[in-house]
N, C-alpha and C. Protein backbone atom coordinates (compact mmCIF):
# COMPACT_ATOMS: atom_id res chain seq x y z
N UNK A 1 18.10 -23.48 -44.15
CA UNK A 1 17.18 -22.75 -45.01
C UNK A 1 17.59 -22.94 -46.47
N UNK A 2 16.70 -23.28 -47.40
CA UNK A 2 16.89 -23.18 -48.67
C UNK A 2 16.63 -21.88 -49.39
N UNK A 3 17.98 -21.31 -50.09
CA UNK A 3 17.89 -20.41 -50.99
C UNK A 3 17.29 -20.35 -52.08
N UNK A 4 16.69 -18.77 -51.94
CA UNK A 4 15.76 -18.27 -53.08
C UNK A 4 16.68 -18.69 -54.15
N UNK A 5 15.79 -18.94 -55.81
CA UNK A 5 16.07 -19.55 -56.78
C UNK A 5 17.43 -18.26 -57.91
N UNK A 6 18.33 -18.34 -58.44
CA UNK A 6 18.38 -17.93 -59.35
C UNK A 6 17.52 -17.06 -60.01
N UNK A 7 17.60 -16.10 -61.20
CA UNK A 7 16.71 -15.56 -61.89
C UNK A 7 16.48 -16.58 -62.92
N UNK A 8 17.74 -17.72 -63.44
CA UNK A 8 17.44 -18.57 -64.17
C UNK A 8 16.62 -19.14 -63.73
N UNK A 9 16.52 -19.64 -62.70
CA UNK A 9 15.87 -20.72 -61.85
C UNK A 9 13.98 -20.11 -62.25
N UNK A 10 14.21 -18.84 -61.75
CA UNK A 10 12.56 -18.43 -61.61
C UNK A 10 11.91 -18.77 -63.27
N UNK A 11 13.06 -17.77 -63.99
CA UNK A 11 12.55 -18.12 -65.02
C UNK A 11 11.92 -19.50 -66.02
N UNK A 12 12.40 -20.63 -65.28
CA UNK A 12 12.22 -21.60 -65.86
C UNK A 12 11.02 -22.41 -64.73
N UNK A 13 10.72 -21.45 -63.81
CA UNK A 13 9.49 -21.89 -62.97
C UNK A 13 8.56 -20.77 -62.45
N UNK A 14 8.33 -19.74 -63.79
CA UNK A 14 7.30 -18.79 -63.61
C UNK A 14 6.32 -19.43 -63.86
N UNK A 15 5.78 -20.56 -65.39
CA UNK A 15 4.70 -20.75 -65.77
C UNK A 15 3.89 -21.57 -64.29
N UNK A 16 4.60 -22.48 -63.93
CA UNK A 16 3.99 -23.18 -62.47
C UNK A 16 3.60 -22.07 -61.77
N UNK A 17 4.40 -20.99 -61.53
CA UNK A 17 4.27 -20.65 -60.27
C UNK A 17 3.15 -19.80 -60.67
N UNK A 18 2.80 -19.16 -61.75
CA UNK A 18 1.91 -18.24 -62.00
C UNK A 18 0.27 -19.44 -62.02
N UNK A 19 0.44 -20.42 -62.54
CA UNK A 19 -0.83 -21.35 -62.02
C UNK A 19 -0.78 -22.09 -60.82
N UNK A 20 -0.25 -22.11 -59.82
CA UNK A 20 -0.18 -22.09 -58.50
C UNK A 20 0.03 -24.02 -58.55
N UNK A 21 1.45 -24.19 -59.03
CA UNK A 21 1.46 -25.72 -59.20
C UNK A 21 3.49 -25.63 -58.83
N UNK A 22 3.60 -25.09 -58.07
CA UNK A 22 4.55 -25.15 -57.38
C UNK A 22 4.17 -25.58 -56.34
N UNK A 23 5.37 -26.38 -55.17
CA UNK A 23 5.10 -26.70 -53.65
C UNK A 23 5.01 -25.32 -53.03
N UNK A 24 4.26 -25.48 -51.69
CA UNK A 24 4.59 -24.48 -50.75
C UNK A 24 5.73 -24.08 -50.86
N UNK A 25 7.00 -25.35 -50.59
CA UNK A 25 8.37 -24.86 -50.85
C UNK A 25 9.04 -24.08 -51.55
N UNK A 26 8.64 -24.57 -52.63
CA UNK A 26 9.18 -23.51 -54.31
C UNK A 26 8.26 -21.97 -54.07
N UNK A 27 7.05 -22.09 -53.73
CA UNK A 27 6.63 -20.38 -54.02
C UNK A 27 7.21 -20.14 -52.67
N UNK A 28 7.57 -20.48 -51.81
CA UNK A 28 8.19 -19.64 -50.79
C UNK A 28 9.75 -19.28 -51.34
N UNK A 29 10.23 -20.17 -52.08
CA UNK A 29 11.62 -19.76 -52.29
C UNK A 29 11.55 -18.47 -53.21
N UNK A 30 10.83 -18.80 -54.47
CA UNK A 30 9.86 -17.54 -55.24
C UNK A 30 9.52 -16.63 -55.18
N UNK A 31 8.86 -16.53 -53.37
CA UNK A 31 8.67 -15.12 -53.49
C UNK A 31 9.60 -14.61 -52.71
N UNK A 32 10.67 -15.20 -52.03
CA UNK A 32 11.88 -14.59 -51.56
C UNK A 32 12.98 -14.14 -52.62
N UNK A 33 12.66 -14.52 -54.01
CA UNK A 33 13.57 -13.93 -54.93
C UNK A 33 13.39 -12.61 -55.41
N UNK A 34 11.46 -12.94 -55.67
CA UNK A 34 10.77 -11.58 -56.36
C UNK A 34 10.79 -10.69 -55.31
N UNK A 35 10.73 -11.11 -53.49
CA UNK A 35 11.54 -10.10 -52.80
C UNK A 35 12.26 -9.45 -52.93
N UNK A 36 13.55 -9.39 -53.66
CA UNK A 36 15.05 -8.76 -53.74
C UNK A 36 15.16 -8.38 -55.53
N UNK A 37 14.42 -9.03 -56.12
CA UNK A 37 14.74 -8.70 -57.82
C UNK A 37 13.72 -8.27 -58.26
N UNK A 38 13.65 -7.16 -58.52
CA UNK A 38 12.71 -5.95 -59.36
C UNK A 38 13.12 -6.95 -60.70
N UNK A 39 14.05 -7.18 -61.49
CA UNK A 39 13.94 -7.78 -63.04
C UNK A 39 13.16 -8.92 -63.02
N UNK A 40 13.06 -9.77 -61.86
CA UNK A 40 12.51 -10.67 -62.26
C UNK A 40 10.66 -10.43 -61.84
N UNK A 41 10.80 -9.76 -60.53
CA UNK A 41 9.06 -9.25 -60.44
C UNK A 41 8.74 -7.91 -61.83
N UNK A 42 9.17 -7.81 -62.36
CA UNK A 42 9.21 -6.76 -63.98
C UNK A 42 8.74 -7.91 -65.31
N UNK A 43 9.58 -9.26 -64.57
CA UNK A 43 9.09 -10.00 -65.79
C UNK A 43 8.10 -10.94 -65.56
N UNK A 44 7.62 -10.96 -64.42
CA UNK A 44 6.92 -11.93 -63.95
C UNK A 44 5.00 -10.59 -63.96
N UNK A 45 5.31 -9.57 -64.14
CA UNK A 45 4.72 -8.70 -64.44
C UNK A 45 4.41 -8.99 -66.06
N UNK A 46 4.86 -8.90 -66.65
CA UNK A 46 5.09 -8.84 -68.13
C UNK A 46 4.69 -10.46 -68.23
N UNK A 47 4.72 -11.38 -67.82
CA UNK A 47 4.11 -12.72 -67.86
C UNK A 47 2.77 -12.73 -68.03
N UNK A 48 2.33 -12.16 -66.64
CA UNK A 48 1.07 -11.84 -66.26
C UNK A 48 0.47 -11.24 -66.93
N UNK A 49 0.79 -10.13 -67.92
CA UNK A 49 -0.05 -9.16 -68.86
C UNK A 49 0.05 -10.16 -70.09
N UNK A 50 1.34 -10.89 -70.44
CA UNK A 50 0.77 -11.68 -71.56
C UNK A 50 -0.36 -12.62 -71.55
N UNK A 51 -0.29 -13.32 -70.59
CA UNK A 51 -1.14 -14.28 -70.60
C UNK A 51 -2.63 -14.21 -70.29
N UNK A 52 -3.00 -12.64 -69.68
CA UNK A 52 -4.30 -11.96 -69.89
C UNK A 52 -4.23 -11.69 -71.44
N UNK A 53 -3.64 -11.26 -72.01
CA UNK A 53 -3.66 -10.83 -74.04
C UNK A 53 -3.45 -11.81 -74.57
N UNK A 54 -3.25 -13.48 -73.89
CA UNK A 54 -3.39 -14.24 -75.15
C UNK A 54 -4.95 -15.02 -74.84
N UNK A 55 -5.06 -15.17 -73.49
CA UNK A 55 -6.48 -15.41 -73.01
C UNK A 55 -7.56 -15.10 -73.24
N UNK A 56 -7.38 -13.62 -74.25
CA UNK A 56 -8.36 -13.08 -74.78
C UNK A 56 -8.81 -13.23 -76.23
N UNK A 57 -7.80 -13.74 -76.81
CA UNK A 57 -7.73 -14.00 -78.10
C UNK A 57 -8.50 -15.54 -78.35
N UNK A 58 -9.71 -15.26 -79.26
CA UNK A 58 -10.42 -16.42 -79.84
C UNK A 58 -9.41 -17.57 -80.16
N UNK A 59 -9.89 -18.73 -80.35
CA UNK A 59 -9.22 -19.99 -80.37
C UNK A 59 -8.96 -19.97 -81.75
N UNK A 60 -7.98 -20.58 -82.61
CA UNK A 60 -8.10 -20.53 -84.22
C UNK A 60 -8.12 -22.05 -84.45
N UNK A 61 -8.72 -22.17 -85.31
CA UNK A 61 -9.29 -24.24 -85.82
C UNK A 61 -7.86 -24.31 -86.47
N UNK A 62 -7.60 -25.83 -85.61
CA UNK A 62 -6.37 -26.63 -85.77
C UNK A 62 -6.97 -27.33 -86.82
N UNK A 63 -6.16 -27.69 -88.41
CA UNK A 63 -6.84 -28.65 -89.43
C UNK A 63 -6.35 -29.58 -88.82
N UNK A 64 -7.57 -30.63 -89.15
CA UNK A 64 -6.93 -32.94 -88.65
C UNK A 64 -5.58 -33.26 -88.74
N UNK A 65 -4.78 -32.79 -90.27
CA UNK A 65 -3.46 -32.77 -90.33
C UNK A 65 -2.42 -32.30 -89.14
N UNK A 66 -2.79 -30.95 -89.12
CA UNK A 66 -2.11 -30.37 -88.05
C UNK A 66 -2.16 -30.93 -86.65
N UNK A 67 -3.16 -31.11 -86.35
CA UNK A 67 -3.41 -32.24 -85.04
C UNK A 67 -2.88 -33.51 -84.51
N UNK A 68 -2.92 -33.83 -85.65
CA UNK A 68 -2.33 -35.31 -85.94
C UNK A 68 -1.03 -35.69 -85.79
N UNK A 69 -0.02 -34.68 -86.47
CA UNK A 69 1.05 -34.33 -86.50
C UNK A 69 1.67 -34.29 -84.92
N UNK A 70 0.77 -33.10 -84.31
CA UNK A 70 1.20 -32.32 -83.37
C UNK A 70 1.30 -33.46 -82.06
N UNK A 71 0.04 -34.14 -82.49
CA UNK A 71 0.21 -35.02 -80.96
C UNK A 71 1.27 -36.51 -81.72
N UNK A 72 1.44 -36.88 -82.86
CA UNK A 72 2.17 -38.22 -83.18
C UNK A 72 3.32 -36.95 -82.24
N UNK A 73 3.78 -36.09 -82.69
CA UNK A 73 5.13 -35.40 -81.76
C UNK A 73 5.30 -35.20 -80.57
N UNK A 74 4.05 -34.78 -79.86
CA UNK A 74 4.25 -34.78 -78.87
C UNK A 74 4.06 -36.13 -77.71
N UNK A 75 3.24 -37.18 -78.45
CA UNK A 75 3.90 -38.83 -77.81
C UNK A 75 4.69 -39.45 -77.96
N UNK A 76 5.48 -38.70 -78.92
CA UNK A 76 6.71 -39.25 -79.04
C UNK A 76 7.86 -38.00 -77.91
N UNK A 77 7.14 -37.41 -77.37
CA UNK A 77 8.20 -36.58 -76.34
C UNK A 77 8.23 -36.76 -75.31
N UNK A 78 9.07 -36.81 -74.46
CA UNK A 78 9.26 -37.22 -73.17
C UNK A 78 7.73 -36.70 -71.91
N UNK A 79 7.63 -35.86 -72.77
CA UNK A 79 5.97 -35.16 -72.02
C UNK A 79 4.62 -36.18 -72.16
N UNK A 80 4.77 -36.41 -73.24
CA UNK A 80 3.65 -37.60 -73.48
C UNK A 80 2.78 -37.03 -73.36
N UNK A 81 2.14 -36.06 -74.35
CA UNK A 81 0.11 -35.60 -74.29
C UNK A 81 -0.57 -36.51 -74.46
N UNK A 82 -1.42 -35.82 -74.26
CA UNK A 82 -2.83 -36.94 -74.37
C UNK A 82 -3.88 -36.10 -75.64
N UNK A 83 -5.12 -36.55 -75.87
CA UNK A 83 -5.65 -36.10 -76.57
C UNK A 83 -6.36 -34.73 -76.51
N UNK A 84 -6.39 -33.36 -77.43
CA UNK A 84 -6.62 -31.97 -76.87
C UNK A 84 -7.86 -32.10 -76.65
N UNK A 85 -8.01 -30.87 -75.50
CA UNK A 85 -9.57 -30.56 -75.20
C UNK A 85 -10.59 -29.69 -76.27
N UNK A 86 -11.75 -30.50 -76.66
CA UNK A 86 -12.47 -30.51 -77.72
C UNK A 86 -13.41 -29.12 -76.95
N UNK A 87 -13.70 -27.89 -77.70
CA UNK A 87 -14.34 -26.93 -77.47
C UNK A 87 -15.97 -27.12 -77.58
């Protein structure tokens, strides 16, 4: 059996797990943690309410500069974006 994750561990795999882009594997290990740790189902709570309060908040216009910038940086990062989604 593979052991539930660390709190480090969760923490650095709430955003997946809260958009459901973890394996079966990982949210099973996941929710055997938030089984036993109230701090981390407290923060995984507190995740969840942020990301309803930023979801709600209107989009603010990125200037060309700023854009430009943002993605020359982020193709130059090991993440490699692609071009943002146009509203």
């Amino acid at each position: 059996m593979v052991p539930a994750p660390t709190c480090q561990e969760f923490v650095e795999l709430v955003t997946d797990y809260l958009e459901g882009a973890t394996s079966p594997a990982v949210t099973a290990r996941v929710d055997a943690h938030l089984g036993r740790c109230s701090d981390c189902r407290t923060y995984l709570a507190q995740m969840r309410h942020t990301v309803r309060a930023l979801g709600a908040l209107p989009p603010e216009p990125v200037s060309p500069a700023a854009e430009r910038d943002l993605l020359r940086l982020c193709r130059r990062s090991r993440l490699g974006c692609g071009s943002p989604p146009r509203a």
